[in-house]
N, C-alpha and C. Protein backbone atom coordinates (compact mmCIF):
# COMPACT_ATOMS: atom_id res chain seq x y z
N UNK A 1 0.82 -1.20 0.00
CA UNK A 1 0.00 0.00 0.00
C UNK A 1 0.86 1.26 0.00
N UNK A 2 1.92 0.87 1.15
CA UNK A 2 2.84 2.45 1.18
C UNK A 2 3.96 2.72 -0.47
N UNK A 3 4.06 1.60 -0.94
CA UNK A 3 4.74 1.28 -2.43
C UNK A 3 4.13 1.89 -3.11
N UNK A 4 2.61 1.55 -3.27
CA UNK A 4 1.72 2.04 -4.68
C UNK A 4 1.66 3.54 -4.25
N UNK A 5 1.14 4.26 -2.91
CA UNK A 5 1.20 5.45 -2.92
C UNK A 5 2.55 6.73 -3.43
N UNK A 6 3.93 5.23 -2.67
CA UNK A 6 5.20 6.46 -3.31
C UNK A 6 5.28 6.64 -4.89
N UNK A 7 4.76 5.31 -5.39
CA UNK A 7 4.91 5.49 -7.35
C UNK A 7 3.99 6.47 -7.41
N UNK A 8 2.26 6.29 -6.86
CA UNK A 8 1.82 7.40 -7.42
C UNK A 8 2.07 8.75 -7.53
N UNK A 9 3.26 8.99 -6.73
CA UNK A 9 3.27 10.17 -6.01
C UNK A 9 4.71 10.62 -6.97
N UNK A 10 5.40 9.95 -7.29
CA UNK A 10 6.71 9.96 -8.16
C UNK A 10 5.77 9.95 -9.12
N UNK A 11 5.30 9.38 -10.00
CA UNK A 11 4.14 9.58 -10.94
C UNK A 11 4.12 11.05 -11.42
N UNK A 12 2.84 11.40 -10.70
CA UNK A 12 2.61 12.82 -10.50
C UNK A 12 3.98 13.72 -10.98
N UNK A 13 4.80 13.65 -9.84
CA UNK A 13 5.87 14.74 -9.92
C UNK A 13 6.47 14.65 -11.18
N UNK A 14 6.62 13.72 -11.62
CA UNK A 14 7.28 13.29 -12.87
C UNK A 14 6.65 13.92 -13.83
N UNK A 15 5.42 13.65 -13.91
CA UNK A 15 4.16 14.75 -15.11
C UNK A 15 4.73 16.09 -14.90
N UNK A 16 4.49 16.14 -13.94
CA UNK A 16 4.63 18.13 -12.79
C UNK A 16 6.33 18.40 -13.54
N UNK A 17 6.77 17.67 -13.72
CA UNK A 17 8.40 17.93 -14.13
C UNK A 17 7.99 18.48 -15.66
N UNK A 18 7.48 17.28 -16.30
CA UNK A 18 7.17 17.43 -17.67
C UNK A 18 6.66 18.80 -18.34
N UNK A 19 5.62 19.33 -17.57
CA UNK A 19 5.08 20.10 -18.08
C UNK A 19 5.36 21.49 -17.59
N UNK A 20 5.85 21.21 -16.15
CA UNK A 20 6.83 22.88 -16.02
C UNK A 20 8.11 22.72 -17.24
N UNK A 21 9.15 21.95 -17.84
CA UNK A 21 9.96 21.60 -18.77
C UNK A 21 8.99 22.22 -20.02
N UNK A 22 7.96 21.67 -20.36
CA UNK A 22 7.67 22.54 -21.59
C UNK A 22 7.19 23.91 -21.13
N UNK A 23 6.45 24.43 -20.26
CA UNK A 23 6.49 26.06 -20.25
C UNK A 23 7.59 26.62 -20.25
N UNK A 24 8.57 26.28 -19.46
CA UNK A 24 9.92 26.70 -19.56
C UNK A 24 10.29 27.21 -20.75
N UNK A 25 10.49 25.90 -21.24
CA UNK A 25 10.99 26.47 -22.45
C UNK A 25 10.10 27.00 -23.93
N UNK A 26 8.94 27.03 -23.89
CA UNK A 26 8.15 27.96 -24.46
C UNK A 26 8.02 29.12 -23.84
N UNK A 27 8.30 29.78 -22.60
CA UNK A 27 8.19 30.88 -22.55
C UNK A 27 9.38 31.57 -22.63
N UNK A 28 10.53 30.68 -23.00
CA UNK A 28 12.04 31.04 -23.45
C UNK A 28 11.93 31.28 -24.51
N UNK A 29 11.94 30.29 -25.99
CA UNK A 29 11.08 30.50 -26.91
C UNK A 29 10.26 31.92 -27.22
N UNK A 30 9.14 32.29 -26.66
CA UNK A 30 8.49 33.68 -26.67
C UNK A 30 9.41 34.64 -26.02
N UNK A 31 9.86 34.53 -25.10
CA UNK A 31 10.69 35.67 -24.59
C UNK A 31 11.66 36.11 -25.62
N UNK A 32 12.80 35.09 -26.52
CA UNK A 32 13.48 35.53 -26.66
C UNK A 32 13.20 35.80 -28.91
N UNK A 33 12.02 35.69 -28.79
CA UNK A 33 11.30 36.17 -30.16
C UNK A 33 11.54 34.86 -31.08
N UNK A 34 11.67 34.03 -30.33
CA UNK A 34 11.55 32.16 -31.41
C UNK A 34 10.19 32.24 -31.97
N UNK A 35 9.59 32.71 -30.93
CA UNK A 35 7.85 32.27 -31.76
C UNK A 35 7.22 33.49 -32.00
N UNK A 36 7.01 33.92 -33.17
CA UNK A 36 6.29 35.08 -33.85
C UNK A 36 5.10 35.39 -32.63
N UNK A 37 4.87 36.38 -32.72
CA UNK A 37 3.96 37.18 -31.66
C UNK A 37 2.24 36.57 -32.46
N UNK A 38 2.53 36.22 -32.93
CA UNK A 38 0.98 35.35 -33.91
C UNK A 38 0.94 34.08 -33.66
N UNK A 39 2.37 33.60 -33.54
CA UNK A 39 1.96 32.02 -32.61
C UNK A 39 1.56 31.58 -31.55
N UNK A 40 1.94 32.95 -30.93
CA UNK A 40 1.65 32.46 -29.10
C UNK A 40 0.86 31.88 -29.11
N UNK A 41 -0.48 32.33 -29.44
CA UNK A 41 -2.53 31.59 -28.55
C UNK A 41 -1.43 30.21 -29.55
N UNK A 42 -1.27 29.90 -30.18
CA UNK A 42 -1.61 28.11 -30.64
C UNK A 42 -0.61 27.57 -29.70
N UNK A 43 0.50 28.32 -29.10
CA UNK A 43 1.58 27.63 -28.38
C UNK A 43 0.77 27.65 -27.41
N UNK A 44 0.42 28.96 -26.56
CA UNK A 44 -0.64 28.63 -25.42
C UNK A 44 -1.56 27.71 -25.16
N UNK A 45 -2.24 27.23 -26.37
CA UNK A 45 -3.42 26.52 -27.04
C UNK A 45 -2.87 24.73 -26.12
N UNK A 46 -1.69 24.71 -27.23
CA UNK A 46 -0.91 23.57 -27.50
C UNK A 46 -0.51 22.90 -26.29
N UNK A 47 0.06 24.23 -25.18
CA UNK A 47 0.71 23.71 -23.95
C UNK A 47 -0.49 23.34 -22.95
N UNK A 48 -1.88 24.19 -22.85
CA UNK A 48 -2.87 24.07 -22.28
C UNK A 48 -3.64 22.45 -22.71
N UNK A 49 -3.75 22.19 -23.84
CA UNK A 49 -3.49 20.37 -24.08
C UNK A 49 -2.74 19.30 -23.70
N UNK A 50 -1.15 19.75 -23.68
CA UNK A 50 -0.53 18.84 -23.11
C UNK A 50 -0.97 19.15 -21.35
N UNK A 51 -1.34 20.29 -20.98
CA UNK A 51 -1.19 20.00 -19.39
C UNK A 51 -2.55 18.77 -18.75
N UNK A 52 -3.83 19.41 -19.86
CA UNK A 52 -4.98 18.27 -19.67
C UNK A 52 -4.72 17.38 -20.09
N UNK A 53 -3.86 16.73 -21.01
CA UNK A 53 -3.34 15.43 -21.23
C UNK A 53 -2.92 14.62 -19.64
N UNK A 54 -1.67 15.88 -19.54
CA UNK A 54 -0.94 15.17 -18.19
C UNK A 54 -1.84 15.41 -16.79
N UNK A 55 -2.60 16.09 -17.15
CA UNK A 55 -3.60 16.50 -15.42
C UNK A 55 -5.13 16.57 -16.08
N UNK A 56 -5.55 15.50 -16.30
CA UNK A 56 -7.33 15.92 -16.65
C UNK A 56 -7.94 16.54 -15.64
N UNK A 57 -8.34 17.17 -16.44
CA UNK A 57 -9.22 18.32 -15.68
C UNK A 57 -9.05 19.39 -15.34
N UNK A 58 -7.39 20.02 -15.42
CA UNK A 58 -6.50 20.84 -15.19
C UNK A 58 -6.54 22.41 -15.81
N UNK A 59 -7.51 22.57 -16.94
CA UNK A 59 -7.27 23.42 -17.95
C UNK A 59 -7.90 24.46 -17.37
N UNK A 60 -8.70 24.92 -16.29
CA UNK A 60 -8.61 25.89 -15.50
C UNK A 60 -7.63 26.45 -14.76
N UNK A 61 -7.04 25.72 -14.22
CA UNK A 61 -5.55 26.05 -13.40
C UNK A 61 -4.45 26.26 -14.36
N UNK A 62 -4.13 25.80 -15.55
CA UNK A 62 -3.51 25.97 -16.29
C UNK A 62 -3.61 27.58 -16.46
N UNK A 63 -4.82 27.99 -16.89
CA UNK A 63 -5.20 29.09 -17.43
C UNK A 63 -4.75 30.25 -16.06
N UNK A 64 -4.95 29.81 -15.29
CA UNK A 64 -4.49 30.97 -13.88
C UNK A 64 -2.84 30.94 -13.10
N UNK A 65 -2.30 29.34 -13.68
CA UNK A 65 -0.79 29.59 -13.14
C UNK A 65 -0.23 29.90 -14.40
N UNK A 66 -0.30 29.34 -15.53
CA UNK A 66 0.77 29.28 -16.58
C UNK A 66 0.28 30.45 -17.55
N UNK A 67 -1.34 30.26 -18.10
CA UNK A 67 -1.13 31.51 -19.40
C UNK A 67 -0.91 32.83 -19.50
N UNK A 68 -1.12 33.76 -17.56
CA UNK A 68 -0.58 34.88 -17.64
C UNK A 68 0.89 34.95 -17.73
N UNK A 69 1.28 33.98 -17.17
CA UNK A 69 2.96 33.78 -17.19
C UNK A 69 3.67 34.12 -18.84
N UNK A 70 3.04 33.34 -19.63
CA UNK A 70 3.19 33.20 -21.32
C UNK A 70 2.65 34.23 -21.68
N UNK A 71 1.61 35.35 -21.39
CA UNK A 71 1.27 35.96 -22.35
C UNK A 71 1.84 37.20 -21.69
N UNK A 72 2.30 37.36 -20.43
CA UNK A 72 3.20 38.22 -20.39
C UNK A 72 4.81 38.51 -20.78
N UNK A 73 5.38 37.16 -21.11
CA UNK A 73 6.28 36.69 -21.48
C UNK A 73 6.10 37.51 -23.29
N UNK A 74 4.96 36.83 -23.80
CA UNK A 74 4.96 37.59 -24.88
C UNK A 74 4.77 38.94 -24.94
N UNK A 75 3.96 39.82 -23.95
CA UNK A 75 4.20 41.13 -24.34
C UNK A 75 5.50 41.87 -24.05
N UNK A 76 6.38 41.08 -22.74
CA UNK A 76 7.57 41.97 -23.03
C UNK A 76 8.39 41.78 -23.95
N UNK A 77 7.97 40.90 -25.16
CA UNK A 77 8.82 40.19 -26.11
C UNK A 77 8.58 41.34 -27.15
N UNK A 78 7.20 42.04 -27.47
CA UNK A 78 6.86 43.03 -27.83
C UNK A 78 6.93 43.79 -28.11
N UNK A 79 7.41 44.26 -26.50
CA UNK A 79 7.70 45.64 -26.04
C UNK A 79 9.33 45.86 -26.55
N UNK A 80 9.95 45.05 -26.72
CA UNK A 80 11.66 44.99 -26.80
C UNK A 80 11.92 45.24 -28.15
N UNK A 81 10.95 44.47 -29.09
CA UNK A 81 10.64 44.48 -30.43
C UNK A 81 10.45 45.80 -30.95
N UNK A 82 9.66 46.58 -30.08
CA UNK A 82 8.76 47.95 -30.51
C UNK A 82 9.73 49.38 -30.19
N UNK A 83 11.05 48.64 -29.71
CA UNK A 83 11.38 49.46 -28.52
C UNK A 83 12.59 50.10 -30.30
């Protein structure tokens, strides 16, 4: 019983690794002008799929920890652009 709970639990974190690893580096990506200021929503889109992939049900929380993170990421990408 205490076995199956530590895998589930390594499990989890392991997803939780995965998918902070792709914001990471998509909002590196946007920050540093890899992804046209027109790709973002599909990268946003894209990463908000893989997180309900890895966390069903998740795509609310997604939307309140990660997409202000990314879409601010993209406007100072913007702003540097404009500058």
């Amino acid at each position: 019983m205490v076995l199956h709970k530590i895998e589930e639990i390594a499990d989890e974190e392991s997803r939780l690794q995965q998918l902070r690893s792709l914001v990471d580096r998509a909002q590196e990506e946007i920050r540093t002008g890899k992804i046209a200021s027109e790709e973002v929503e599909q990268v946003i889109a894209g990463l908000r799929r893989d997180a309900e992939r890895l966390f069903p049900g998740t795509g609310n929380t997604f939307d309140l920890i990660y997409r202000p993170r990314l879409e601010r990421a993209a406007r100072e990408a913007q702003e540097r652009v404009a500058v």
